[in-house]
C-alpha atoms as a PDB file:
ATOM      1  CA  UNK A   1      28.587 -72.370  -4.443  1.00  0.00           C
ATOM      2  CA  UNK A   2      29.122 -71.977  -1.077  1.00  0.00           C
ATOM      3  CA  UNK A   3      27.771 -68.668   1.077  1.00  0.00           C
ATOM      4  CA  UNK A   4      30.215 -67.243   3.879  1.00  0.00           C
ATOM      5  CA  UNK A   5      28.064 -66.463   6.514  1.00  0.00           C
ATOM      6  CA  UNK A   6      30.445 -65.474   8.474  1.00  0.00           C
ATOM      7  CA  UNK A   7      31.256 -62.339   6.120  1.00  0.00           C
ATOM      8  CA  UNK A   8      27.837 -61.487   5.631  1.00  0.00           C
ATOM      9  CA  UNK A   9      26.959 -61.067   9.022  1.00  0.00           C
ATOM     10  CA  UNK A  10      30.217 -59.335   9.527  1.00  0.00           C
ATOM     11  CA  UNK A  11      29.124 -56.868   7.350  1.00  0.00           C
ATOM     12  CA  UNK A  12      25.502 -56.399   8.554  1.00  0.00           C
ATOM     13  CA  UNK A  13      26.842 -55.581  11.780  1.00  0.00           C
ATOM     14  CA  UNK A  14      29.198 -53.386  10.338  1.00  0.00           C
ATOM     15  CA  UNK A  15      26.221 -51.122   8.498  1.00  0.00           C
ATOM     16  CA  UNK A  16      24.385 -51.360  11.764  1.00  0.00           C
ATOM     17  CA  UNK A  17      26.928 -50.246  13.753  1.00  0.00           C
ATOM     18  CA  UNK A  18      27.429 -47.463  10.863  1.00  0.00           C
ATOM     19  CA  UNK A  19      23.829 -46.422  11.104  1.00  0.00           C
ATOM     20  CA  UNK A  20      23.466 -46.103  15.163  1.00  0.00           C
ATOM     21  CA  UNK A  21      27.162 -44.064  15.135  1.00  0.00           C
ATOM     22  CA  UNK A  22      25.300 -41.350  12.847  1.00  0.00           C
ATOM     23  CA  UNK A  23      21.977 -41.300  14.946  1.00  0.00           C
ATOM     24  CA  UNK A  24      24.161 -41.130  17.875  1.00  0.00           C
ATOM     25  CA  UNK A  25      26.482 -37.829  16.878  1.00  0.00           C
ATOM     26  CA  UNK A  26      23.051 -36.788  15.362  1.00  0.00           C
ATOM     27  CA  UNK A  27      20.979 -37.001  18.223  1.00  0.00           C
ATOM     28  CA  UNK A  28      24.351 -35.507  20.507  1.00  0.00           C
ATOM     29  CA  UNK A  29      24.396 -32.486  18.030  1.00  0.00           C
ATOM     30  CA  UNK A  30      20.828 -31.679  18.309  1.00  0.00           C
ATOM     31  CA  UNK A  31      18.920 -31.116  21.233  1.00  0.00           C
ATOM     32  CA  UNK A  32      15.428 -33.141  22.093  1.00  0.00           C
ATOM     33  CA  UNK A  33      13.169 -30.034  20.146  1.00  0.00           C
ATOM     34  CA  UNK A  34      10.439 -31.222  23.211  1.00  0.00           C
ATOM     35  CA  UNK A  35      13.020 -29.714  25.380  1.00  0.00           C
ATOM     36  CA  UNK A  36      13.927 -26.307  23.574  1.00  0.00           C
ATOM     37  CA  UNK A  37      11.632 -23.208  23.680  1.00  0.00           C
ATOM     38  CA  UNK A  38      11.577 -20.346  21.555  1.00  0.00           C
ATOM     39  CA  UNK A  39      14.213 -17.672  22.297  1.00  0.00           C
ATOM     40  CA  UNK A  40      13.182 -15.309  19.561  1.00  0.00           C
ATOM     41  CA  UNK A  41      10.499 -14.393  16.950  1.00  0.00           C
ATOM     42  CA  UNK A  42      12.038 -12.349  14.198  1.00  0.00           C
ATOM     43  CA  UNK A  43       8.529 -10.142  12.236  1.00  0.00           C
ATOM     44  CA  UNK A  44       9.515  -9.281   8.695  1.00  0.00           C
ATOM     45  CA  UNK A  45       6.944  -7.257   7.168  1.00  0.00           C
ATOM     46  CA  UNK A  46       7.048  -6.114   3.624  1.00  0.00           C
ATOM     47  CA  UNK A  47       6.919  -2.013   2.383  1.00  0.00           C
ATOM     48  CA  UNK A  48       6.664  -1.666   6.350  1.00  0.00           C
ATOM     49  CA  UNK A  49       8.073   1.968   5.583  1.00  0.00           C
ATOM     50  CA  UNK A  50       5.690   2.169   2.498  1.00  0.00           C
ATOM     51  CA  UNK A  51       2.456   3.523   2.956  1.00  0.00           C
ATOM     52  CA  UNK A  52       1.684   0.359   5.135  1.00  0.00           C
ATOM     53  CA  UNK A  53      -1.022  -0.391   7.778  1.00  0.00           C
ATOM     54  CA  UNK A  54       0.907  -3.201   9.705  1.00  0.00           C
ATOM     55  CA  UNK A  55       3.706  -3.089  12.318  1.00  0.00           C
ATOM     56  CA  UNK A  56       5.321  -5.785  14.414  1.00  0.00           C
ATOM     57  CA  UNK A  57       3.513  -4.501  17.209  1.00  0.00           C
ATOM     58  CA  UNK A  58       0.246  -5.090  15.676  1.00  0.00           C
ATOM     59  CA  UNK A  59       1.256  -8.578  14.979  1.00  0.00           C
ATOM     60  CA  UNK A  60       2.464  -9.699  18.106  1.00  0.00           C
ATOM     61  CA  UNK A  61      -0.791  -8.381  19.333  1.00  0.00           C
ATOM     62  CA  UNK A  62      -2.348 -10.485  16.804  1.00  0.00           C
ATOM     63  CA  UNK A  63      -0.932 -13.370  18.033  1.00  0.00           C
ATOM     64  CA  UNK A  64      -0.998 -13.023  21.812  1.00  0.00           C
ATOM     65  CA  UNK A  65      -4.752 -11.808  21.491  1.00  0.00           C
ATOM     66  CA  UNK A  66      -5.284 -15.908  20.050  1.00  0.00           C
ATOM     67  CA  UNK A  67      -3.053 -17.081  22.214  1.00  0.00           C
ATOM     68  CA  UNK A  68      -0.483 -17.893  19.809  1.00  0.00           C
ATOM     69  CA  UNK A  69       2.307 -15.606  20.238  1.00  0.00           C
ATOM     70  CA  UNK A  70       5.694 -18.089  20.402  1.00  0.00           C
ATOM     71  CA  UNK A  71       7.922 -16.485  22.208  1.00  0.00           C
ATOM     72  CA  UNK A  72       9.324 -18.434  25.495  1.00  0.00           C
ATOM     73  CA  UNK A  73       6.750 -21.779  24.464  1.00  0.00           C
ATOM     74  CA  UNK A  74       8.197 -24.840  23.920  1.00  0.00           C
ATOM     75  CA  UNK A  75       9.175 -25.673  20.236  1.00  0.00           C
ATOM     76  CA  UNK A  76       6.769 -28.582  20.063  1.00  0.00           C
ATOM     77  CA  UNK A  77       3.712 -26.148  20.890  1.00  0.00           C
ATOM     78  CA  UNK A  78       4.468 -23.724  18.104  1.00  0.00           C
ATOM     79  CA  UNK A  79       2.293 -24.423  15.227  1.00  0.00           C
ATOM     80  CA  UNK A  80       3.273 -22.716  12.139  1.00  0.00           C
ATOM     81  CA  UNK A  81       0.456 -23.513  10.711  1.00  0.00           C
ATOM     82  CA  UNK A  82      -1.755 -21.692  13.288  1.00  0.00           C
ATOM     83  CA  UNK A  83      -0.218 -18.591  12.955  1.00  0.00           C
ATOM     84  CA  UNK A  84      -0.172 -18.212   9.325  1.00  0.00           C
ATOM     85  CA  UNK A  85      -3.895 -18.636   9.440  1.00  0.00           C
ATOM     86  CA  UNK A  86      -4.590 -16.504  12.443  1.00  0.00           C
ATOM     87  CA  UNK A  87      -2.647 -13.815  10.699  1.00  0.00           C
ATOM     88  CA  UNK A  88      -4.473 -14.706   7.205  1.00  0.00           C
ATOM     89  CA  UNK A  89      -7.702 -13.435   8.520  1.00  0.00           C
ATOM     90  CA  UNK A  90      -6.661 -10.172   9.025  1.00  0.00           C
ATOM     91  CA  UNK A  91      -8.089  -7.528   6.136  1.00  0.00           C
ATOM     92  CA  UNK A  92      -4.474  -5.760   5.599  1.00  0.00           C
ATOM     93  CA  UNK A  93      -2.329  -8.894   5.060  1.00  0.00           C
ATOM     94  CA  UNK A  94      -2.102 -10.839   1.866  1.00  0.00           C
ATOM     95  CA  UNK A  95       0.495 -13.397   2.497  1.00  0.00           C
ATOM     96  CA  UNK A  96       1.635 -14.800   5.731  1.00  0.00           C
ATOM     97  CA  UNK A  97       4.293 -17.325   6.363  1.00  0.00           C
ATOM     98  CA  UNK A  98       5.902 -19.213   9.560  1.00  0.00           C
ATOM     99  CA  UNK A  99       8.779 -21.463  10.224  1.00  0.00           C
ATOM    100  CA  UNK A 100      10.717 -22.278  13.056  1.00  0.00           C
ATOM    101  CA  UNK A 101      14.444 -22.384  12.470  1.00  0.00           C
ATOM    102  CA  UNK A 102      17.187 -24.713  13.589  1.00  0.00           C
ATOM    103  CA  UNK A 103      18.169 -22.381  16.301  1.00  0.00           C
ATOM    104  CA  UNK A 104      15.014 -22.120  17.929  1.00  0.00           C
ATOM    105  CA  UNK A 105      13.662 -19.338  16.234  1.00  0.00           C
ATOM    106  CA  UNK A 106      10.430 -18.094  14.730  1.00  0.00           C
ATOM    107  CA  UNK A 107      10.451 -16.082  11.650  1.00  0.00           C
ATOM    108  CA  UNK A 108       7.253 -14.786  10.494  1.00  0.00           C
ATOM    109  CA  UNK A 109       7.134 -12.843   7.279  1.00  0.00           C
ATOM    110  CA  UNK A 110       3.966 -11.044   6.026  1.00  0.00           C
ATOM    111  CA  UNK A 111       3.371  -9.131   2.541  1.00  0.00           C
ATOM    112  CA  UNK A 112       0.448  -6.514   3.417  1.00  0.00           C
ATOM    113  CA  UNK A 113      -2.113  -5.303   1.210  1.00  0.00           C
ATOM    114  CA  UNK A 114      -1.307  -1.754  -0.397  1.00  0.00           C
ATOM    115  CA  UNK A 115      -3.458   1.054   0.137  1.00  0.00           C
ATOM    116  CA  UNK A 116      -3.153   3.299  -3.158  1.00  0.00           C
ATOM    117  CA  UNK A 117      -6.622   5.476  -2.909  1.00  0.00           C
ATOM    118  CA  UNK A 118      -9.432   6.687  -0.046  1.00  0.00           C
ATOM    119  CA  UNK A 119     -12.750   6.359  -0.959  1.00  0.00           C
ATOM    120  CA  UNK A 120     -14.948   9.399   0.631  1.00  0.00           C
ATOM    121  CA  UNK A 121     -18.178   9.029  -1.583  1.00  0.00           C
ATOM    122  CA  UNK A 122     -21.249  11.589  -1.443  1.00  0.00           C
ATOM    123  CA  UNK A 123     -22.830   8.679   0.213  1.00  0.00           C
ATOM    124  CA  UNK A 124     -21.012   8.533   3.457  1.00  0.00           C
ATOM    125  CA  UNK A 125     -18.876   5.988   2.555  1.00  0.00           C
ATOM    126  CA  UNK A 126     -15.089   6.298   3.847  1.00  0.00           C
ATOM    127  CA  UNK A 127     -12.482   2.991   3.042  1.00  0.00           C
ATOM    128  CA  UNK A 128      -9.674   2.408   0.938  1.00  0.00           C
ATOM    129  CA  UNK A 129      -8.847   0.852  -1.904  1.00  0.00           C
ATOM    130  CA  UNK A 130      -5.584  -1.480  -2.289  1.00  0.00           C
ATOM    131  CA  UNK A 131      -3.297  -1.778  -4.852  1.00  0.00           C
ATOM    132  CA  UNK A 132      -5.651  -4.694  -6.787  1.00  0.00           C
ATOM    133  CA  UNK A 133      -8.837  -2.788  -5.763  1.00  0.00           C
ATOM    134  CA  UNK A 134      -9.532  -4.582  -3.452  1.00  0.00           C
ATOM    135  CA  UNK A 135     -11.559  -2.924  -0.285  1.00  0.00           C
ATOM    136  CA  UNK A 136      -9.429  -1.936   2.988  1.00  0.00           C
ATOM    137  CA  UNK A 137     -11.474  -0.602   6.109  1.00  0.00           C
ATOM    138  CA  UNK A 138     -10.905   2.753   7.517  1.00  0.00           C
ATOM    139  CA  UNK A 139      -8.412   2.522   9.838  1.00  0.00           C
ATOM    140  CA  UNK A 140      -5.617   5.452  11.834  1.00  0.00           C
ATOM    141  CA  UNK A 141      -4.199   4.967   8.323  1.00  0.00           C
ATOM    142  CA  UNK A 142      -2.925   8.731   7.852  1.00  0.00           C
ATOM    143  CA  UNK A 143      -0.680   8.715   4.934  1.00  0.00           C
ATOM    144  CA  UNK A 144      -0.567  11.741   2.351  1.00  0.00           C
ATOM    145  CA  UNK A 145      -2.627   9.416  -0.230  1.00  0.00           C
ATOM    146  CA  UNK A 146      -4.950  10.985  -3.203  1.00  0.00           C
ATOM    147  CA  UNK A 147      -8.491  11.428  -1.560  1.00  0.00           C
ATOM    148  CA  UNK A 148     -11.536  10.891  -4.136  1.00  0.00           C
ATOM    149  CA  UNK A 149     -14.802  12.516  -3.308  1.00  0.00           C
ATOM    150  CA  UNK A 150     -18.201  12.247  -5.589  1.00  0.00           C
ATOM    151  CA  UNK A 151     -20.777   9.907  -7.192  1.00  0.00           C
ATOM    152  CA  UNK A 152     -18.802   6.379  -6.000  1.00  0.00           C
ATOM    153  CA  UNK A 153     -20.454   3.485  -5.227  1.00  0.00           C
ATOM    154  CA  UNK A 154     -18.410  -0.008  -4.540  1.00  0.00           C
ATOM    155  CA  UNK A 155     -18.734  -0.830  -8.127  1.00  0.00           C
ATOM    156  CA  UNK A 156     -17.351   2.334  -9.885  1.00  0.00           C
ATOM    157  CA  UNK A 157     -14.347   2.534  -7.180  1.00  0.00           C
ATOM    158  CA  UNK A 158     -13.892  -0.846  -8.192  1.00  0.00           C
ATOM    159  CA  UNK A 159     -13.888  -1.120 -11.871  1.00  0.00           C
ATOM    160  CA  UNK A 160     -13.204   3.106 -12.042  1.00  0.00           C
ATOM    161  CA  UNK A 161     -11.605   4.832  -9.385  1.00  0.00           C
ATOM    162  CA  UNK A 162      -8.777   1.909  -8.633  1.00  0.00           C
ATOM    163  CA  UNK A 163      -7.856   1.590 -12.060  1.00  0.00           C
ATOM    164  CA  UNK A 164      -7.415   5.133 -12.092  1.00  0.00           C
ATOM    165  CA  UNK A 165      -5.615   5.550  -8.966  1.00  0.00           C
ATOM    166  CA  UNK A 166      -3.026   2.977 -10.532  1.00  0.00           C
ATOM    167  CA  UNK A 167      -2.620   4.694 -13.795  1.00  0.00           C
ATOM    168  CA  UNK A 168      -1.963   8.403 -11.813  1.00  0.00           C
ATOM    169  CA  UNK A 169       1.073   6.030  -9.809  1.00  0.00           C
ATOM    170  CA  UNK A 170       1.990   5.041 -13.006  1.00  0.00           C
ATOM    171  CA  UNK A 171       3.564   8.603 -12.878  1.00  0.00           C
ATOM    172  CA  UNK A 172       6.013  10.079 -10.514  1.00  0.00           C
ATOM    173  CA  UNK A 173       5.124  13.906 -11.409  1.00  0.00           C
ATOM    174  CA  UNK A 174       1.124  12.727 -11.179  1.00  0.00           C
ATOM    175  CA  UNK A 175       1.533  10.957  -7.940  1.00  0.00           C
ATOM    176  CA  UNK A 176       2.846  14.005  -6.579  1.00  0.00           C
ATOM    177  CA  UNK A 177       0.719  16.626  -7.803  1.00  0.00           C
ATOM    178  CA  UNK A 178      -3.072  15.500  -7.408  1.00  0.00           C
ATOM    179  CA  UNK A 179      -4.550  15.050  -4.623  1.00  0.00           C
ATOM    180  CA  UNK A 180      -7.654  14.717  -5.035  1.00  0.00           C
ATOM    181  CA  UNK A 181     -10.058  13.010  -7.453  1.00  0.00           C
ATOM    182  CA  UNK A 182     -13.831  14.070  -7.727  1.00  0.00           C
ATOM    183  CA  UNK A 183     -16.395  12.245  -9.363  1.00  0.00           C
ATOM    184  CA  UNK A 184     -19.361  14.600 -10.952  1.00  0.00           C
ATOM    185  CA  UNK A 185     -23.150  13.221 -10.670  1.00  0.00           C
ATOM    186  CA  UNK A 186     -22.729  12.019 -14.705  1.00  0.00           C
ATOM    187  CA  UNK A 187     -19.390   9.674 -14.088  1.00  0.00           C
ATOM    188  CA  UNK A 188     -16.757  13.027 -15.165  1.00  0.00           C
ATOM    189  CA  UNK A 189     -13.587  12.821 -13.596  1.00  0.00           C
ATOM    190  CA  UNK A 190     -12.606  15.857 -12.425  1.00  0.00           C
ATOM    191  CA  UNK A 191      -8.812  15.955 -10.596  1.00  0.00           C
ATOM    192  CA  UNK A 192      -7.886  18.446  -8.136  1.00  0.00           C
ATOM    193  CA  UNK A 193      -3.924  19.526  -8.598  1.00  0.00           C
ATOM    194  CA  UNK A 194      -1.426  20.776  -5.393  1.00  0.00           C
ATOM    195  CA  UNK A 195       0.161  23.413  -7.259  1.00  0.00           C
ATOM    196  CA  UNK A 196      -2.226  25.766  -9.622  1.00  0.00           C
ATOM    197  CA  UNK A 197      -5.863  27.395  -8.531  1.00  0.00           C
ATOM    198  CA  UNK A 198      -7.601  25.315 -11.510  1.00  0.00           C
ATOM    199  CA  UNK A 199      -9.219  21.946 -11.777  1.00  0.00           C
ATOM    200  CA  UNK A 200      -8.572  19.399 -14.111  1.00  0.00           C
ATOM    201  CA  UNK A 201     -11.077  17.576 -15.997  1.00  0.00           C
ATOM    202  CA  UNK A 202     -10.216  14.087 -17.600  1.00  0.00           C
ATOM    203  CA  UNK A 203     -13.545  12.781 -18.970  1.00  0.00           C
ATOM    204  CA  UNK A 204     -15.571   9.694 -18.789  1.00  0.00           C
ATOM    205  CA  UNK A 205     -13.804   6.969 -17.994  1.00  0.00           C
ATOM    206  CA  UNK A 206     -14.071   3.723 -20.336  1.00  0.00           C
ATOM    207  CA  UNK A 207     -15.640   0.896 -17.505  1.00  0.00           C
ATOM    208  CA  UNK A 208     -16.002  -2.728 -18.099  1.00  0.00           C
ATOM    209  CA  UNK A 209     -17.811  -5.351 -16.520  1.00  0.00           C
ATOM    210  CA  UNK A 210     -14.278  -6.978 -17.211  1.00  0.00           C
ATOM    211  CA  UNK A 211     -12.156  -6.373 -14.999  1.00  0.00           C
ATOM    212  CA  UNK A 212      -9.026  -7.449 -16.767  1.00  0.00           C
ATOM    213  CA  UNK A 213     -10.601  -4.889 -19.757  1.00  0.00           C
ATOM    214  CA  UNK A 214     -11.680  -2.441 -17.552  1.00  0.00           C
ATOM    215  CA  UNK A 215      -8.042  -2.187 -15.731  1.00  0.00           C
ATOM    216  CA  UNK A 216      -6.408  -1.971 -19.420  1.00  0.00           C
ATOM    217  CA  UNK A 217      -8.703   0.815 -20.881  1.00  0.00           C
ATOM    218  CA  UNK A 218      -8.648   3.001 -18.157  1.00  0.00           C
ATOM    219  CA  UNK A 219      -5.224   2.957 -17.289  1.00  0.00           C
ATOM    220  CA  UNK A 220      -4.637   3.349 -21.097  1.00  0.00           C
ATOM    221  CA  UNK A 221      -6.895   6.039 -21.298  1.00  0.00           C
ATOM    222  CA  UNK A 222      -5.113   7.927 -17.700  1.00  0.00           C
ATOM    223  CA  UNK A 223      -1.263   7.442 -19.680  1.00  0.00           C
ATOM    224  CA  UNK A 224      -3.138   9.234 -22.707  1.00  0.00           C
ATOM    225  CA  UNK A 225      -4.625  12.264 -20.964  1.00  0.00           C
ATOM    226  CA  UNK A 226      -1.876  13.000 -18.130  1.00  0.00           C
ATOM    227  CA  UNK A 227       0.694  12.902 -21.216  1.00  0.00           C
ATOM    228  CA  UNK A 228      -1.389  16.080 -22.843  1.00  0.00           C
ATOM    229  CA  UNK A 229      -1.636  17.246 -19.784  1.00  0.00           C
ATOM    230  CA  UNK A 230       1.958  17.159 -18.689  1.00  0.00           C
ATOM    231  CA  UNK A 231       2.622  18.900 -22.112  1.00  0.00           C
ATOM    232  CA  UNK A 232       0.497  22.011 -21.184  1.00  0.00           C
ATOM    233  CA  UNK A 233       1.931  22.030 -17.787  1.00  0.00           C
ATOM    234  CA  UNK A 234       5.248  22.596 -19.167  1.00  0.00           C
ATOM    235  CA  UNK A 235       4.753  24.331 -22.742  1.00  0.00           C
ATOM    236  CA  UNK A 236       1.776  26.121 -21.541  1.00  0.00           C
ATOM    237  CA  UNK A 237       1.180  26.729 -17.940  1.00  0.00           C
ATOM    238  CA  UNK A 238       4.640  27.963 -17.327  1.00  0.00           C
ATOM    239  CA  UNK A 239       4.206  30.899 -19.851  1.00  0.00           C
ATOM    240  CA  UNK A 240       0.793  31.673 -19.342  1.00  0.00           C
ATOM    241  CA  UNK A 241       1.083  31.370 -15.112  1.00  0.00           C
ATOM    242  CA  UNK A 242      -0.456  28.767 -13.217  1.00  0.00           C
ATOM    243  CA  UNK A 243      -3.416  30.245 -12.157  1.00  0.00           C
ATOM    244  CA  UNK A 244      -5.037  32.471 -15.286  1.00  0.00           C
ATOM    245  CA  UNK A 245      -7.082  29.537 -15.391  1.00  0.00           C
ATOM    246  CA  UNK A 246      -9.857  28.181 -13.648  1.00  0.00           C
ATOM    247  CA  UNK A 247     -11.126  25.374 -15.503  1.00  0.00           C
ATOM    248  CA  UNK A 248      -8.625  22.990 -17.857  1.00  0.00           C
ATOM    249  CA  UNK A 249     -10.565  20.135 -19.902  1.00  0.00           C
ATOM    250  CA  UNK A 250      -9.023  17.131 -21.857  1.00  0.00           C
ATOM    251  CA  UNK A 251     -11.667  15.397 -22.236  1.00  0.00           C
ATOM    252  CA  UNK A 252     -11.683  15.462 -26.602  1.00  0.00           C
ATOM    253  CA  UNK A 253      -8.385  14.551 -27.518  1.00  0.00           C
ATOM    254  CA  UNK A 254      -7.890  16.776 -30.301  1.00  0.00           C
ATOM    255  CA  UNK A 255      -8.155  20.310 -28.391  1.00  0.00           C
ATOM    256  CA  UNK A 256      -7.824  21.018 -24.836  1.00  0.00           C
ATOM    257  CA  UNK A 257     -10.444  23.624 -23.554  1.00  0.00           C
ATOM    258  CA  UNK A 258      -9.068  26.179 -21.103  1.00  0.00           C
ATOM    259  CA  UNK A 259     -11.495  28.419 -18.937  1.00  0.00           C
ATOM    260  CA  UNK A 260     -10.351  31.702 -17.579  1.00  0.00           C
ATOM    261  CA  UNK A 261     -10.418  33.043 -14.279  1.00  0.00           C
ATOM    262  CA  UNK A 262     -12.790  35.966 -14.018  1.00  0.00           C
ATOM    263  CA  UNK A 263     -11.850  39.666 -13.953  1.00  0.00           C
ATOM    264  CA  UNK A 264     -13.777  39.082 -10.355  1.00  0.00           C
ATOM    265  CA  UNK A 265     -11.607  36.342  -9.379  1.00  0.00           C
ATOM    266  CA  UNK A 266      -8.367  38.151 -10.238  1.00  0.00           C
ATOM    267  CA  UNK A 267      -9.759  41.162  -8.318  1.00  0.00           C
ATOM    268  CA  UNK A 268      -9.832  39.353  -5.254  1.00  0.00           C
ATOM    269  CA  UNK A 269      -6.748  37.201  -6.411  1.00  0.00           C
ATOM    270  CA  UNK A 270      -4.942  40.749  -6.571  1.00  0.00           C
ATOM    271  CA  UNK A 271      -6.349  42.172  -3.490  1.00  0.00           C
ATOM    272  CA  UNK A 272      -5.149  38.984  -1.392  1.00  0.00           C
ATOM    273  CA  UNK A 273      -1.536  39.355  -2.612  1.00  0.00           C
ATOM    274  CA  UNK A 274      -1.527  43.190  -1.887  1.00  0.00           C
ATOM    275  CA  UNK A 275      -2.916  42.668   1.823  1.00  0.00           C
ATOM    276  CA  UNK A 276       0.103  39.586   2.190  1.00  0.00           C
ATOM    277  CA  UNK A 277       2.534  42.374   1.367  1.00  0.00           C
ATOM    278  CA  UNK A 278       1.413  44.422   3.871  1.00  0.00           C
ATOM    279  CA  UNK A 279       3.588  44.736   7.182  1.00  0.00           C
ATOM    280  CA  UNK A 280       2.439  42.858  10.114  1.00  0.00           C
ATOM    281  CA  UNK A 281       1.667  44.054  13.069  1.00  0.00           C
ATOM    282  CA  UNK A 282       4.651  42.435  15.346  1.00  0.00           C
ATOM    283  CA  UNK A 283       3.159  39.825  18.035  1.00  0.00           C
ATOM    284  CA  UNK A 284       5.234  38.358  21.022  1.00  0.00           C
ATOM    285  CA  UNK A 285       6.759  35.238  19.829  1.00  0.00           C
ATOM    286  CA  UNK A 286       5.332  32.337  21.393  1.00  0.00           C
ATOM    287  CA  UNK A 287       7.725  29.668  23.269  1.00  0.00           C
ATOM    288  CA  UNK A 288       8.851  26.812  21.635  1.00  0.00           C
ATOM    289  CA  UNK A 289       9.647  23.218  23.023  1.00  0.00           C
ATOM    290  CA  UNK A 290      11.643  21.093  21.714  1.00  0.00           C
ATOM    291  CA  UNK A 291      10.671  17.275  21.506  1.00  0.00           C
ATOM    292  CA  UNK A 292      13.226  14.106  20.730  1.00  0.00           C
ATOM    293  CA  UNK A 293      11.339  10.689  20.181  1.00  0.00           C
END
């Protein structure tokens, strides 16, 4: 058989030719990325408007404090890489990620560790507590979060007090009324509501060196008493008056235990009301600005 040469290098050339037209209108389309610098840097931060430490200000600062902040460099300096770990170090993010996109972009995008609890132990201690219990430093962080006070050390807001925390979340009536969890010198739980002069007492709460376990029972055991206690709010509390008492206990799950306030307290309870009632003596009015942000 004979071979036509002449056909097959007809056709090599052909794919050749093929091949250099698309590298060609490739290489036309697309600028030399040596050449091109960054134009923008987009910072997407998630549950920014969340009880969040983080803003895009504190990241660019991040970044420009290592040296690393994109904007204006040229495409072949940014490293991706580099910022993702630059920003990893910091104790309020959890994820970080970094590409740069065909337009000459830089879109970072950072999931930040939740704050659900402050720690303010009888020891002096002062942090918070994220949303997997982990430990977050104190910070400006000023957000209307529950406060818990008392016998805490590392491991018991750990294994305890974060478990806890995330069982109160659970519920959107909890969330809102405590604000404030106190831990007695045995381990009790006392809560402290918003709305009623009384304090709440939960019990002892089931710990685990586990911490899988320890998670489950306790935030089993938190569903279990706030449900009684939601009950007595609204069966209870509502017809008897928020504040006749001064001490409400769920600790034995067959009974709750109510204390009431003494005649002495409701004396002075009475005698505060009466004095509210009474007329005020009219003061000047004092000016008022107004402010726009």
């Amino acid at each position: 058989m004979r071979v036509n040469w002449k056909k097959i290098i007809i056709c090599t050339l052909n794919v050749v030719l093929a091949v250099y037209l698309v590298m060609a209108i490739t290489s036309w389309n697309s600028p030399d990325k040596g050449s091109r610098v960054c134009t923008k840097v987009d910072i997407n931060i998630s549950d920014s408007n969340n009880a969040g430490f983080l803003s895009a200000a504190e990241i660019k600062h991040i970044l420009e404090k290592d040296g690393l902040y994109p904007l204006n460099k040229p495409l072949k300096a940014v490293s991706p890489r580099q910022i993702e770990e630059a920003l990893k170090v910091g104790p309020f993010v959890r994820t970080a990620e970094c590409f740069v996109t065909e337009n000459g972009h830089v879109d970072i995008t950072i999931s930040q560790r939740m704050p659900i609890i402050r720690i303010k132990s009888d020891r002096g201690a002062d942090y918070y507590l994220d949303d997997n219990g982990g430990i977050l430093p104190n910070s400006k962080y000023t957000s209307d979060l529950i406060i818990a006070t008392g016998n805490i050390n590392r491991w018991f807001a750990h294994y305890g007090i974060a478990p806890l925390a995330k069982g109160i979340n659970r519920s959107e009536f909890w969330s809102n009324q405590i604000e404030q969890i106190h831990v007695l010198p045995d381990r009790g739980i006392e809560l402290v509501p918003r709305v009623g002069d009384h304090i709440l007492f939960l019990g002892y709460l089931p710990t685990s060196r586990n911490k899988n376990v320890s998670y489950r029972e306790i935030i089993a055991f938190t569903d279990r008493k706030l449900s009684r206690l939601e009950k007595f709010y609204r069966y209870g509390l509502s017809q008897a008056g928020w504040n006749k008492y001064s001490y409400i206990s769920v600790e034995f799950d067959n009974q709750i235990i109510c204390k009431r306030r003494s005649a002495e307290e409701e004396r002075k309870e009475e005698e505060a009301v009466s004095d509210s009632q009474k007329p005020e003596k009219k003061q000047e009015e004092a000016p008022v600005e107004q402010l726009t942000e």
